[in-house]
C-alpha atoms as a PDB file:
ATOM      1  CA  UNK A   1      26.090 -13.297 -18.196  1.00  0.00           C
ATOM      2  CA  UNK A   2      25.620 -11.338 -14.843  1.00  0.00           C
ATOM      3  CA  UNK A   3      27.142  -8.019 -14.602  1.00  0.00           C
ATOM      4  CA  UNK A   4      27.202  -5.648 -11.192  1.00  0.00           C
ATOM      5  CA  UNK A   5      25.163  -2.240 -12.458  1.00  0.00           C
ATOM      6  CA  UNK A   6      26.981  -0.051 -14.437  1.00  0.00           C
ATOM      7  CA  UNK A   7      29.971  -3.031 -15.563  1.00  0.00           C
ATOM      8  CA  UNK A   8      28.979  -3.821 -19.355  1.00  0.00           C
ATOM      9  CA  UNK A   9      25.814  -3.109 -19.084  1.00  0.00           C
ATOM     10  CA  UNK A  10      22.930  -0.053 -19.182  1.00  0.00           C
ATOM     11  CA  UNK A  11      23.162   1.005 -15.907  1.00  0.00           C
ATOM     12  CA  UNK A  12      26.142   3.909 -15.114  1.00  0.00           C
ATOM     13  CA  UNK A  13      28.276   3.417 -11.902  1.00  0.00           C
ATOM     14  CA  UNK A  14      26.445   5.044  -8.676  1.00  0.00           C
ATOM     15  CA  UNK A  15      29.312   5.709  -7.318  1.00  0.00           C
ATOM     16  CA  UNK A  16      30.904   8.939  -8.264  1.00  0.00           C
ATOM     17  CA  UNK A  17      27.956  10.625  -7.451  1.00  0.00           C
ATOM     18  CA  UNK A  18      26.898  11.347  -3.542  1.00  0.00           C
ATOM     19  CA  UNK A  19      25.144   8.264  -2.362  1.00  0.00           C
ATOM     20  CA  UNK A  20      21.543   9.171  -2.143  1.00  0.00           C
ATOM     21  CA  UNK A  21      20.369   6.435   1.045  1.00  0.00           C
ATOM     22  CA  UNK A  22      16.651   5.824   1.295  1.00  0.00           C
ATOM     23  CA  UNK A  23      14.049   4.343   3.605  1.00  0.00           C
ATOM     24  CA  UNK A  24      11.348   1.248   2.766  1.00  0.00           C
ATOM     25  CA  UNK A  25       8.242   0.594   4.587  1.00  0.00           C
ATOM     26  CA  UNK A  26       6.681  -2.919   4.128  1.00  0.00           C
ATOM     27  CA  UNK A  27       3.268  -3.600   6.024  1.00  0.00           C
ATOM     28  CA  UNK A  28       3.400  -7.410   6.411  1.00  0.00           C
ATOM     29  CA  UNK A  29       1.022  -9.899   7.707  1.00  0.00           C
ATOM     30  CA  UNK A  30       2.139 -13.562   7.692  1.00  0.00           C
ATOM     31  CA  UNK A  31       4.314 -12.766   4.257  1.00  0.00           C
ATOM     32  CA  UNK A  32       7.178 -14.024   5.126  1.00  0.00           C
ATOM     33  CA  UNK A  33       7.115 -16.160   1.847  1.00  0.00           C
ATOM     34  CA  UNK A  34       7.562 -12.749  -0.033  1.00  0.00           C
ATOM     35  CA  UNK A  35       9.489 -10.690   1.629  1.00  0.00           C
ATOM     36  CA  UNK A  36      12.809 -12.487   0.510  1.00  0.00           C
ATOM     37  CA  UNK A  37      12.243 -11.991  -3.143  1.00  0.00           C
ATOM     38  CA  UNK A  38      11.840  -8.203  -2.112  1.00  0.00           C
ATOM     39  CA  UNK A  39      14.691  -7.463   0.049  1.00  0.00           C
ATOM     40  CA  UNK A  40      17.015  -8.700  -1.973  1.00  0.00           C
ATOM     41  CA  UNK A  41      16.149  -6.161  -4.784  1.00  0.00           C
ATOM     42  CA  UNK A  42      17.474  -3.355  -1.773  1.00  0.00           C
ATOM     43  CA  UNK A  43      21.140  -2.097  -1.914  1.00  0.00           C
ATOM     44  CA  UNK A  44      22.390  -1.730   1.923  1.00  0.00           C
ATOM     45  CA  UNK A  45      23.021   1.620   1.983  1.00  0.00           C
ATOM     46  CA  UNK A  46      19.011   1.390   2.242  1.00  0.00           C
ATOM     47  CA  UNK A  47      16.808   1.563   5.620  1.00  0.00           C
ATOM     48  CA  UNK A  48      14.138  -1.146   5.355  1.00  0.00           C
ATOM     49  CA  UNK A  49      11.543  -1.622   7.838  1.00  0.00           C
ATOM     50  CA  UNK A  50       8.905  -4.163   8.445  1.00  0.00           C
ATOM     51  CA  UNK A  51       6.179  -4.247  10.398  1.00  0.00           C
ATOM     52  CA  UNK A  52       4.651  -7.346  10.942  1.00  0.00           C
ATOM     53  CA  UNK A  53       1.051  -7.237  11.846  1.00  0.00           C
ATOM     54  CA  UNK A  54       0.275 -10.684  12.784  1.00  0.00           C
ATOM     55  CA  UNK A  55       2.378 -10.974  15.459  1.00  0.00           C
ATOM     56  CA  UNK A  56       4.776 -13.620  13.579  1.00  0.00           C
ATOM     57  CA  UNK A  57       7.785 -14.277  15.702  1.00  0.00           C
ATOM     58  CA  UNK A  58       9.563 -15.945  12.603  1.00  0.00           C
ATOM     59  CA  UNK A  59       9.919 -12.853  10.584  1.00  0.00           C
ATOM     60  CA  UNK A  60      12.747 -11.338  12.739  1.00  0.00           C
ATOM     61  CA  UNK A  61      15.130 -13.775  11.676  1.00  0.00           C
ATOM     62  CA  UNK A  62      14.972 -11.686   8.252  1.00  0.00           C
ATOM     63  CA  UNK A  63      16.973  -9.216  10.669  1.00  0.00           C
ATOM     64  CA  UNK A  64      20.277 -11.484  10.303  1.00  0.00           C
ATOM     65  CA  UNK A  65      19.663 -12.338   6.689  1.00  0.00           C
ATOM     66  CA  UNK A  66      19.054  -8.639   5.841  1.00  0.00           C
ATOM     67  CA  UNK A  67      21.711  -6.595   7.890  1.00  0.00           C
ATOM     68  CA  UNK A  68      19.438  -3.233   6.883  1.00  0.00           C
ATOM     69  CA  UNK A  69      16.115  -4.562   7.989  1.00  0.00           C
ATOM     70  CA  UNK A  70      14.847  -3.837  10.712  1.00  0.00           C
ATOM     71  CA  UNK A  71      11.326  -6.228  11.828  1.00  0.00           C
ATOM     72  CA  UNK A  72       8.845  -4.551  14.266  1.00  0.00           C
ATOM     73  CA  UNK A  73       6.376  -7.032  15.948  1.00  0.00           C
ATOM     74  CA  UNK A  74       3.463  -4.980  17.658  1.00  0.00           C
ATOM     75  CA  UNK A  75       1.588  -6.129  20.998  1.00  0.00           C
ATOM     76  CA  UNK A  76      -1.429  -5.978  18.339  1.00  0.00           C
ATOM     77  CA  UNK A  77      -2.551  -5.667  14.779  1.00  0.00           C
ATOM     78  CA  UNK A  78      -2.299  -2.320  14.375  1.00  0.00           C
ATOM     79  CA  UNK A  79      -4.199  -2.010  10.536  1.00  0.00           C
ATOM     80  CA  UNK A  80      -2.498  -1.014   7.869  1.00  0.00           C
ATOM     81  CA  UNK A  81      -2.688   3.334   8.433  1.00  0.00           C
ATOM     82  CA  UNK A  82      -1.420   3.101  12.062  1.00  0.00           C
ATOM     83  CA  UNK A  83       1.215   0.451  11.646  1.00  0.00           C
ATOM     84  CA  UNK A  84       2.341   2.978   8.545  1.00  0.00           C
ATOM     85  CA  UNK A  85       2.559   5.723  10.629  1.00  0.00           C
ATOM     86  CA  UNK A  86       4.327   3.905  13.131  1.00  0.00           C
ATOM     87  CA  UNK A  87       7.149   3.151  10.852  1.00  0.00           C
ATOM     88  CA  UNK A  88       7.324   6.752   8.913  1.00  0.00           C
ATOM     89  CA  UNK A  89       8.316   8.433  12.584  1.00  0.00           C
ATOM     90  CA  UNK A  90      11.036   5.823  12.014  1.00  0.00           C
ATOM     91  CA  UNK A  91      12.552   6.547   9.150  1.00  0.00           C
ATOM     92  CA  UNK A  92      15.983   8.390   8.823  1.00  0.00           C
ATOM     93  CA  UNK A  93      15.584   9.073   5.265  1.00  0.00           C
ATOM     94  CA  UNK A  94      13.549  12.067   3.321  1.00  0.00           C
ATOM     95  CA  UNK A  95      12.556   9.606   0.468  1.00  0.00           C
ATOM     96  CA  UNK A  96      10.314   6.777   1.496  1.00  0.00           C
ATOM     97  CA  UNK A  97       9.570   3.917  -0.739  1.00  0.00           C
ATOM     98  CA  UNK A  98       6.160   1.779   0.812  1.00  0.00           C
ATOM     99  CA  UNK A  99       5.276  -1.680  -0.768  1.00  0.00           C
ATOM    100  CA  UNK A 100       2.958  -4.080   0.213  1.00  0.00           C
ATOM    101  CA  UNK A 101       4.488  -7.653   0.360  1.00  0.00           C
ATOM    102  CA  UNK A 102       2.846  -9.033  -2.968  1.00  0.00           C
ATOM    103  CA  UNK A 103       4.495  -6.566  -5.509  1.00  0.00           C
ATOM    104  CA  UNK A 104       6.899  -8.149  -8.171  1.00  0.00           C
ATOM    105  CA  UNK A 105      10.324  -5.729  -8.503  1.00  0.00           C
ATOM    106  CA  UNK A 106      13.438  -5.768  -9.706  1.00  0.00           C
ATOM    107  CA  UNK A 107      16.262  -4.393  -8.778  1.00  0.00           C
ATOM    108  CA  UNK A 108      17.168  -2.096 -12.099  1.00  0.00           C
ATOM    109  CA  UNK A 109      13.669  -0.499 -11.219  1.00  0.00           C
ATOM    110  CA  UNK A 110      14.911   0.847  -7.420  1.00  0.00           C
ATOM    111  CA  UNK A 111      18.120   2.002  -9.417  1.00  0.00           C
ATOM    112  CA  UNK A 112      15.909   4.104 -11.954  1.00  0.00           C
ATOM    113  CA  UNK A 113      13.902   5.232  -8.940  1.00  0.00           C
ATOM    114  CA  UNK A 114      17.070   6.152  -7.580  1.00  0.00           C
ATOM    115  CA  UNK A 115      18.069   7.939 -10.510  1.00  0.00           C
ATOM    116  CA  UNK A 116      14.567   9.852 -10.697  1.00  0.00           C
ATOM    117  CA  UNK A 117      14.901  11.395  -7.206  1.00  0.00           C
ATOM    118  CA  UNK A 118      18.790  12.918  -8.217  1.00  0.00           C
ATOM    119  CA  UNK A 119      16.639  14.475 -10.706  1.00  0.00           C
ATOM    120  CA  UNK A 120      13.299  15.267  -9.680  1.00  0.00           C
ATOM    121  CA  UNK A 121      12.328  16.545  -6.179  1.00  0.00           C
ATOM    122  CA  UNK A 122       9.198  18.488  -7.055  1.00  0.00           C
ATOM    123  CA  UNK A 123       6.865  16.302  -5.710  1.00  0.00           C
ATOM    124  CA  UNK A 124       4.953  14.681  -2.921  1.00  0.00           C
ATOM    125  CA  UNK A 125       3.894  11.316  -3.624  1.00  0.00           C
ATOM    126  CA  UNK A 126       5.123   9.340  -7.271  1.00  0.00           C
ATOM    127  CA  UNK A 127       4.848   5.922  -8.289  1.00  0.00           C
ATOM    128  CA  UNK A 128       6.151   3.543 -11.052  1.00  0.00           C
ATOM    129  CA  UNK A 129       3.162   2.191 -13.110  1.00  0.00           C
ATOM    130  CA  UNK A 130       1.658  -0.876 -12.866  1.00  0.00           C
ATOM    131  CA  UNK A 131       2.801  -3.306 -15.881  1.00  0.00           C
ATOM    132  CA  UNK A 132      -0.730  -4.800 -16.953  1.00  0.00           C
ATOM    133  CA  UNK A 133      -3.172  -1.578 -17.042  1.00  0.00           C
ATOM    134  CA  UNK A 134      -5.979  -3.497 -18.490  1.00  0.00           C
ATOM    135  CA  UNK A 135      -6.590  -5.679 -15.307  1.00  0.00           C
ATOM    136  CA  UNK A 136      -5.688  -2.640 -12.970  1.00  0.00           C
ATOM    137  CA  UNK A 137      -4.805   0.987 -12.568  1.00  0.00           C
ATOM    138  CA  UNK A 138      -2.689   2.115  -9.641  1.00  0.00           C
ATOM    139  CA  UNK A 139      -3.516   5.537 -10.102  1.00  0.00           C
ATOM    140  CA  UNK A 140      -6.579   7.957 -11.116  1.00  0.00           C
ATOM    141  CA  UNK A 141      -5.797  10.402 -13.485  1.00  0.00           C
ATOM    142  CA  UNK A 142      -6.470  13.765 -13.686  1.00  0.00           C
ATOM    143  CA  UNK A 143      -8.344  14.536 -17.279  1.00  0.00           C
ATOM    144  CA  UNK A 144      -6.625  16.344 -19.817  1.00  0.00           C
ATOM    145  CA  UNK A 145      -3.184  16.624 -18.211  1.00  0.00           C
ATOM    146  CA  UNK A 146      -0.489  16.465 -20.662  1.00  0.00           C
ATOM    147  CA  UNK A 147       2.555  14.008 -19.872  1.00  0.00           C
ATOM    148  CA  UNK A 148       5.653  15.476 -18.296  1.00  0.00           C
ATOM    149  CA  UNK A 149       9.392  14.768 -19.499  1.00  0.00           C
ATOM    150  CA  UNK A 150      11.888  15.292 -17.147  1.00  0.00           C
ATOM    151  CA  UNK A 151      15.639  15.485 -18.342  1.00  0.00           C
ATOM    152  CA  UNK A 152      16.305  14.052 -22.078  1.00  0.00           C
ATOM    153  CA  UNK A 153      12.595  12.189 -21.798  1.00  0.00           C
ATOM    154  CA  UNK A 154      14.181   9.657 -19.366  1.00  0.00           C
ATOM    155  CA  UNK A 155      11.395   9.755 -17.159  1.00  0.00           C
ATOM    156  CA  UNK A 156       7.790  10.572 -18.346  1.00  0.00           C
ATOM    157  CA  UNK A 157       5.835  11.871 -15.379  1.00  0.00           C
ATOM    158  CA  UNK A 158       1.755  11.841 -15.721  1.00  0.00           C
ATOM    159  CA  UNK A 159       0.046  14.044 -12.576  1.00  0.00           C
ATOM    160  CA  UNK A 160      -2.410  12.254 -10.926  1.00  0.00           C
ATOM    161  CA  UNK A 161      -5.304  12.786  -8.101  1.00  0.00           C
ATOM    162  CA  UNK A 162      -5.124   9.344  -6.488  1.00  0.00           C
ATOM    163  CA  UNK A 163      -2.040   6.956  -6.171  1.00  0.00           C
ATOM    164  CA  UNK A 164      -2.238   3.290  -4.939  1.00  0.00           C
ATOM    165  CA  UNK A 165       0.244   2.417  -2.313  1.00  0.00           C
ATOM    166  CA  UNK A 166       1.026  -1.316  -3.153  1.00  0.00           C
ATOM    167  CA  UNK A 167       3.978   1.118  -4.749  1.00  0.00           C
ATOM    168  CA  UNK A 168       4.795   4.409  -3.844  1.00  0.00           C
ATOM    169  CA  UNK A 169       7.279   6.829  -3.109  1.00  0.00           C
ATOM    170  CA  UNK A 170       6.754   9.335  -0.442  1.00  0.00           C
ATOM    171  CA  UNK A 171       8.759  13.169  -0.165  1.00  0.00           C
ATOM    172  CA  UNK A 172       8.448  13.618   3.837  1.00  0.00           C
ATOM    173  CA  UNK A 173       9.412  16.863   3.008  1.00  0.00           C
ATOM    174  CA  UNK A 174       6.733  17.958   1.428  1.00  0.00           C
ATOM    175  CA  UNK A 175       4.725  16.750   4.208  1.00  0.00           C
ATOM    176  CA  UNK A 176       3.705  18.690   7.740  1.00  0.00           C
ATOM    177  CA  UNK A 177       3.396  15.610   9.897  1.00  0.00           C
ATOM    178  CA  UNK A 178       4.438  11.834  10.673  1.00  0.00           C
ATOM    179  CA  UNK A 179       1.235  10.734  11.264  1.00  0.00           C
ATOM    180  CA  UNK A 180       0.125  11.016   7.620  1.00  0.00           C
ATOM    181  CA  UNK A 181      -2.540   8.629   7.869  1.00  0.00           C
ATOM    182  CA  UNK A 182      -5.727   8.486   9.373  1.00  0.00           C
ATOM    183  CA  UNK A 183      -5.523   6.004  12.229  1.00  0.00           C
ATOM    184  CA  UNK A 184      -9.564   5.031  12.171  1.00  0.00           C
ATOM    185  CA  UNK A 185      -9.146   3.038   9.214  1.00  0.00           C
ATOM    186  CA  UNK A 186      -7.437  -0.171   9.653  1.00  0.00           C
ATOM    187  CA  UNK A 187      -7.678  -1.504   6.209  1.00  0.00           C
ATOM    188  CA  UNK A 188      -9.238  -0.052   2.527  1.00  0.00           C
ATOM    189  CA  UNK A 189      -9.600   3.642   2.093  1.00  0.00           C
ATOM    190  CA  UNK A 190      -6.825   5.270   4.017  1.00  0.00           C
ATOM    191  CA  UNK A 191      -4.491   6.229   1.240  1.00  0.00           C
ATOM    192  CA  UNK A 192      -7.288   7.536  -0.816  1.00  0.00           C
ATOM    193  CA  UNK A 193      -8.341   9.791   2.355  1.00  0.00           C
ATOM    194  CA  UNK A 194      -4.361  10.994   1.722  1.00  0.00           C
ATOM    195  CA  UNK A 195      -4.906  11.699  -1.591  1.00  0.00           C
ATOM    196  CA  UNK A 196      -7.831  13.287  -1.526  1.00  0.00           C
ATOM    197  CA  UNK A 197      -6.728  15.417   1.320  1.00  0.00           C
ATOM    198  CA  UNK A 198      -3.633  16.117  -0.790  1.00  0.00           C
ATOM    199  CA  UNK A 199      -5.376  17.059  -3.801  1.00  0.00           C
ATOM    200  CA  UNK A 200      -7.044  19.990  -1.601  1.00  0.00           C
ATOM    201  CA  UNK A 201      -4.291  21.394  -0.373  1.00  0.00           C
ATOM    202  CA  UNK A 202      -2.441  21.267  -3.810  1.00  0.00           C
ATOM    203  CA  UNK A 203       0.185  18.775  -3.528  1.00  0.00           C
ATOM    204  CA  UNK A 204       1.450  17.517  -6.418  1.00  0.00           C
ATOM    205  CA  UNK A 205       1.426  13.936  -7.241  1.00  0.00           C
ATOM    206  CA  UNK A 206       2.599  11.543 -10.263  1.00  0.00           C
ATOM    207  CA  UNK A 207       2.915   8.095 -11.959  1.00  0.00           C
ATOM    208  CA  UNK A 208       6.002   7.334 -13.808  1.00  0.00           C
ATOM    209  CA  UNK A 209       4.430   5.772 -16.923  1.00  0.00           C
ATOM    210  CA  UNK A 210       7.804   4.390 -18.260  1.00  0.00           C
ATOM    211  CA  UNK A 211       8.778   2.750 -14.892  1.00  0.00           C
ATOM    212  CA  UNK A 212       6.803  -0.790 -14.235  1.00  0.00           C
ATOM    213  CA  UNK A 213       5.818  -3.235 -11.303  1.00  0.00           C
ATOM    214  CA  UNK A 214       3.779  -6.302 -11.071  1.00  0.00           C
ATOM    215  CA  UNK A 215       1.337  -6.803  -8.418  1.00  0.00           C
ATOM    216  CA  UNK A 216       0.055  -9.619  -7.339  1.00  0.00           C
ATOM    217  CA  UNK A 217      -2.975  -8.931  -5.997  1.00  0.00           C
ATOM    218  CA  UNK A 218      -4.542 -10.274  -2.487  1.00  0.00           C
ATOM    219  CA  UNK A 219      -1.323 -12.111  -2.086  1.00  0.00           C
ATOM    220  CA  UNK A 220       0.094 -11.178   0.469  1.00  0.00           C
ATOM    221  CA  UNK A 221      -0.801 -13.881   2.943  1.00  0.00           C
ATOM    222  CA  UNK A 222      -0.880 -17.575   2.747  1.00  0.00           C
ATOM    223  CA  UNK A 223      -3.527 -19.436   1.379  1.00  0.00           C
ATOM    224  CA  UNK A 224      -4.173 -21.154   4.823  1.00  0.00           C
ATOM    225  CA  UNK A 225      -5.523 -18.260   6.311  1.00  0.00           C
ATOM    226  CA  UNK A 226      -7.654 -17.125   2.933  1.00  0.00           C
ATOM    227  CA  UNK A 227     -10.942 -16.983   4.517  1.00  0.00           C
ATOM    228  CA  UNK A 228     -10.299 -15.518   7.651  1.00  0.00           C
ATOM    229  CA  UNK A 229      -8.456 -12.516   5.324  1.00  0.00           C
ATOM    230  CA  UNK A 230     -11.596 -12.781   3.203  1.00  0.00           C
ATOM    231  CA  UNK A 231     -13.683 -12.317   6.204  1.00  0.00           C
ATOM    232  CA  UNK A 232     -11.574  -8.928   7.556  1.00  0.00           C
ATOM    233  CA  UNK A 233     -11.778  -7.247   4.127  1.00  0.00           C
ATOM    234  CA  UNK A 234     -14.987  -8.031   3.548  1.00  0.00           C
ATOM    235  CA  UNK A 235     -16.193  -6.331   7.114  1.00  0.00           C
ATOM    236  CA  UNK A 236     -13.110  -3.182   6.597  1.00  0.00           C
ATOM    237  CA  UNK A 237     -14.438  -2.527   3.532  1.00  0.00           C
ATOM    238  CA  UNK A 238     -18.111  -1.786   4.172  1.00  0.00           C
ATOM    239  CA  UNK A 239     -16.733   0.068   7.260  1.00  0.00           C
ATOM    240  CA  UNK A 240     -14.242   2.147   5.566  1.00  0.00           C
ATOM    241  CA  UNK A 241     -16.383   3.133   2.707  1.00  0.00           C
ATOM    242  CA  UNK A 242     -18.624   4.450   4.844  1.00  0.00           C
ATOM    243  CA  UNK A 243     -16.479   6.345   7.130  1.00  0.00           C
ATOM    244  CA  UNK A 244     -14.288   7.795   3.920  1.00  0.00           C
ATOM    245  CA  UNK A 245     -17.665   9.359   2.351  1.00  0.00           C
ATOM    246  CA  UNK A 246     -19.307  10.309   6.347  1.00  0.00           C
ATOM    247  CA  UNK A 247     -15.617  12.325   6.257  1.00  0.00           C
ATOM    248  CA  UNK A 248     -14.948  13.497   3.667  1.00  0.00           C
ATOM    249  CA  UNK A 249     -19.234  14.563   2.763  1.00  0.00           C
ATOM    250  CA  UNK A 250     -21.709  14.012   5.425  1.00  0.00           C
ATOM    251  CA  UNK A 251     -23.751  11.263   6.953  1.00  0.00           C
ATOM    252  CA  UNK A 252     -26.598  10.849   4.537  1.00  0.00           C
ATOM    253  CA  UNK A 253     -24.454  11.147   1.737  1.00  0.00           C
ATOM    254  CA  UNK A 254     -22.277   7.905   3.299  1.00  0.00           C
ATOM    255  CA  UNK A 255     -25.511   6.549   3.772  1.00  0.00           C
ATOM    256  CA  UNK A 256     -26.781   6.522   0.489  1.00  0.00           C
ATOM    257  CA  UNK A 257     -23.033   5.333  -0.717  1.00  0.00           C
ATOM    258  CA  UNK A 258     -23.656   2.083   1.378  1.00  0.00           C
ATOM    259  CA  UNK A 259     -26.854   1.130   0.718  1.00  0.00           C
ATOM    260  CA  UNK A 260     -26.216  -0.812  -2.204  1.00  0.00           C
ATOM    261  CA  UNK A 261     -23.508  -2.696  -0.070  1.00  0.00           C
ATOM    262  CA  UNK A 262     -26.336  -3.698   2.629  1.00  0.00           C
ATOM    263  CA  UNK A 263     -28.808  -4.508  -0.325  1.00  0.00           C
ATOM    264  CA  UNK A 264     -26.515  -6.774  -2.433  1.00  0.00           C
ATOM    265  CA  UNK A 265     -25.102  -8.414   0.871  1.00  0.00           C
ATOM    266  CA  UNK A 266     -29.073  -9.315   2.512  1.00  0.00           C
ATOM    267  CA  UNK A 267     -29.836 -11.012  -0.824  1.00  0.00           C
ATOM    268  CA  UNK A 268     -26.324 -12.598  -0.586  1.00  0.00           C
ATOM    269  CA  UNK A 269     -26.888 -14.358   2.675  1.00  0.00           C
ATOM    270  CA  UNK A 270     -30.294 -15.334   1.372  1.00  0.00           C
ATOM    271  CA  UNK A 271     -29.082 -16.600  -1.719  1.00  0.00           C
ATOM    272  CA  UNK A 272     -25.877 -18.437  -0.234  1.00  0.00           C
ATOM    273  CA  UNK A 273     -28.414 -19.977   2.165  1.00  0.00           C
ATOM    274  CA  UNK A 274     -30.827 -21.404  -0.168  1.00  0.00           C
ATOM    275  CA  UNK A 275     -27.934 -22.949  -2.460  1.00  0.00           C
ATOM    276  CA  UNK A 276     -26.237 -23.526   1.192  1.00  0.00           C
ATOM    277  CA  UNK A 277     -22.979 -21.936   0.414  1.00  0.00           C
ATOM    278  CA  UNK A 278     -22.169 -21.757   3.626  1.00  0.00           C
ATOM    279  CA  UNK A 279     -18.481 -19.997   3.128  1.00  0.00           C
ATOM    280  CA  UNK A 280     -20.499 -17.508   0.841  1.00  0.00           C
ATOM    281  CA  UNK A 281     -22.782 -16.769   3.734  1.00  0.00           C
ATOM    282  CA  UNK A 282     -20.326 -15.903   5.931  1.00  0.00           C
ATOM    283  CA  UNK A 283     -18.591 -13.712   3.721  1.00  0.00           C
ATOM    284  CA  UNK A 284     -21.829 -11.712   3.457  1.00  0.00           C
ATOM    285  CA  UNK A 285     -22.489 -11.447   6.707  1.00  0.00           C
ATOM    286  CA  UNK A 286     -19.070  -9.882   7.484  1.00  0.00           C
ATOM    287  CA  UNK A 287     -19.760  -7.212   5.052  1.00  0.00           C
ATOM    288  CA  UNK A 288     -23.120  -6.309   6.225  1.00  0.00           C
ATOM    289  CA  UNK A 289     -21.321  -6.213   9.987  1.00  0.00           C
ATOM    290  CA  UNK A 290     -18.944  -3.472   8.936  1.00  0.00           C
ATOM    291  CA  UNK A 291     -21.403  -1.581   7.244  1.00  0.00           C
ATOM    292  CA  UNK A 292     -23.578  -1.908   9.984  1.00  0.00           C
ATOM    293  CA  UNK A 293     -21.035  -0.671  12.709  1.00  0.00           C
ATOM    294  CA  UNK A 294     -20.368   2.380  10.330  1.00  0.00           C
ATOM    295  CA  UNK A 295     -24.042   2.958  10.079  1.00  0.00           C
ATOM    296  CA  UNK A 296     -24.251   3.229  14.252  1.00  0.00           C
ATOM    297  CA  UNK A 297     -21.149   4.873  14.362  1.00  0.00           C
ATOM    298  CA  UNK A 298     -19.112   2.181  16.011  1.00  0.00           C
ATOM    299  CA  UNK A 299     -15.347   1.872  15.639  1.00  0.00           C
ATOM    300  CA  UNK A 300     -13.647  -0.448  13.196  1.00  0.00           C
ATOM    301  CA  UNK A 301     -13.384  -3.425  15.840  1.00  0.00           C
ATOM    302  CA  UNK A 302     -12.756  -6.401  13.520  1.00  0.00           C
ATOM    303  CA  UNK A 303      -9.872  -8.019  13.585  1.00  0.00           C
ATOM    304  CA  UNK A 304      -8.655 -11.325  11.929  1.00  0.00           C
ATOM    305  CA  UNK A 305      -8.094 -14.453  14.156  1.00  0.00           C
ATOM    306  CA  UNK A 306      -5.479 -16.452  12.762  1.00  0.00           C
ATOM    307  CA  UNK A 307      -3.845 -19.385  14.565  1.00  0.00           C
ATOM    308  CA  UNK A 308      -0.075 -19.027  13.967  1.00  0.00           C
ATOM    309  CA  UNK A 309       3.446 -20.236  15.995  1.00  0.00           C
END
């Protein structure tokens, strides 16, 4: 049978304690087939916002559905760090949750998150874990740290140098500015520029190993458009590597970082010519582009071109 939180089941009424209200940022780009199955896992009392990148007039109408939501449709794409940013200076909440669309969540997980934060404050970024580690790790550890248990072993924290953001839960707090992320990246590499930068200045950071999420995985737009999306991470991630490493090192160290990436994408295009994989060939060429502009120091000027009503 079904049973409200707290009425016959494991979960204790939320109510006779003050109502802790938080905020949710969701970076979309045509995902309007997932967003439903998310918001729904969101009590009211929450502040969600969505910013949808592609410029997809249908994904307001979430607004009515969703009396909490609030869908903001830039003149552009703005990437994924400046569309973030954009959204953070509008939050009214300390505690930020930020998902990407293609996450699988239910809603006893936001009530243990919720639980977590009555308890646990010391922090600036902390994520639940992801549920199949052997296929991917949202988080790099740091070696030799012992696990932390906060409260009667309800939550086990681990501290970590690097979180993924398809999950994570932010302490503004504990942060200086709103603009927390660099805006020069549009896709790949801008949350582990965060982190790193983080790490430096001694923030602390965590994964909650006994809290789990599903992702997806590249799923977070609609098959139609595959290629094209293929295409602009292909060309962002060259790009971004290279700008990451010319940041946070120097130039020739980028360099020699993204050689490789030029060398495996020239025999690719050769290859995908010869055994005229034409699809193939295009992909490689988008990669060597973005690696290329990094290279001459151009801006991150790709964008996708998607045909949508």
């Amino acid at each position: 049978r079904t049973h409200k939180p707290g009425v016959g089941g494991s979960n204790p009424p939320l109510a006779t304690k003050k109502v802790m209200n938080l905020s949710v940022i969701i970076i979309a780009f045509q995902s309007n087939h997932l967003l439903k199955k998310i918001l729904i896992n969101f009590p009211k009392k929450y502040q969600v916002l969505i910013v949808e990148n592609s410029g997809l007039k249908s994904t307001k109408k979430l607004e009515k559905k969703f009396k909490n939501t609030k869908v903001i449709i830039p003149n552009c794409n703005l990437g994924y760090a400046k569309a973030f940013n954009l959204a953070l200076n509008k939050c009214k909440n300390n505690f930020v949750i930020t998902l990407t669309p293609d996450v699988l969540i239910k809603k006893d997980l936001i009530y243990q998150i919720e639980r977590f934060l009555k308890i646990f404050k010391n922090f600036t970024l902390a994520a639940p874990e992801f549920k199949n580690q052997k296929i991917y790790k949202n988080y790099v550890p740091i070696e030799q740290k012992k696990l932390i248990k906060v409260r009667n072993n309800k939550f086990h924290l681990k501290m970590v140098k690097e979180l993924d953001w398809c999950f994570c839960i932010i302490n503004k707090k504990k942060l200086k500015k709103q603009n927390i992320l660099d805006e020069k990246f549009f896709m790949y590499f801008e949350t582990t520029d965060l982190c790193r930068r983080l790490s430096s200045l001694n923030h602390k950071m965590f994964v909650i190993k006994n809290l789990k999420f599903d992702h997806i995985g590249t799923g977070s737009t609609q098959k139609k458009y595959n290629n094209e999306i293929f295409l602009n991470r292909n060309w962002h991630y060259t790009w971004s590597k290279f700008y990451f490493f010319r940041k946070h090192n120097n130039y020739l160290y980028a360099l020699r970082k993204i050689l490789p990436n030029i060398y495996q994408n020239l025999i690719g295009i050769f290859l995908s010519f010869l055994m005229l994989r034409f699809t193939d060939l295009i992909r490689h060429k988008a990669s060597l582009s973005g690696g290329l502009s990094a290279i001459f120091l151009k801006k991150s000027y790709y964008r996708p071109n998607l045909n949508h009503k």
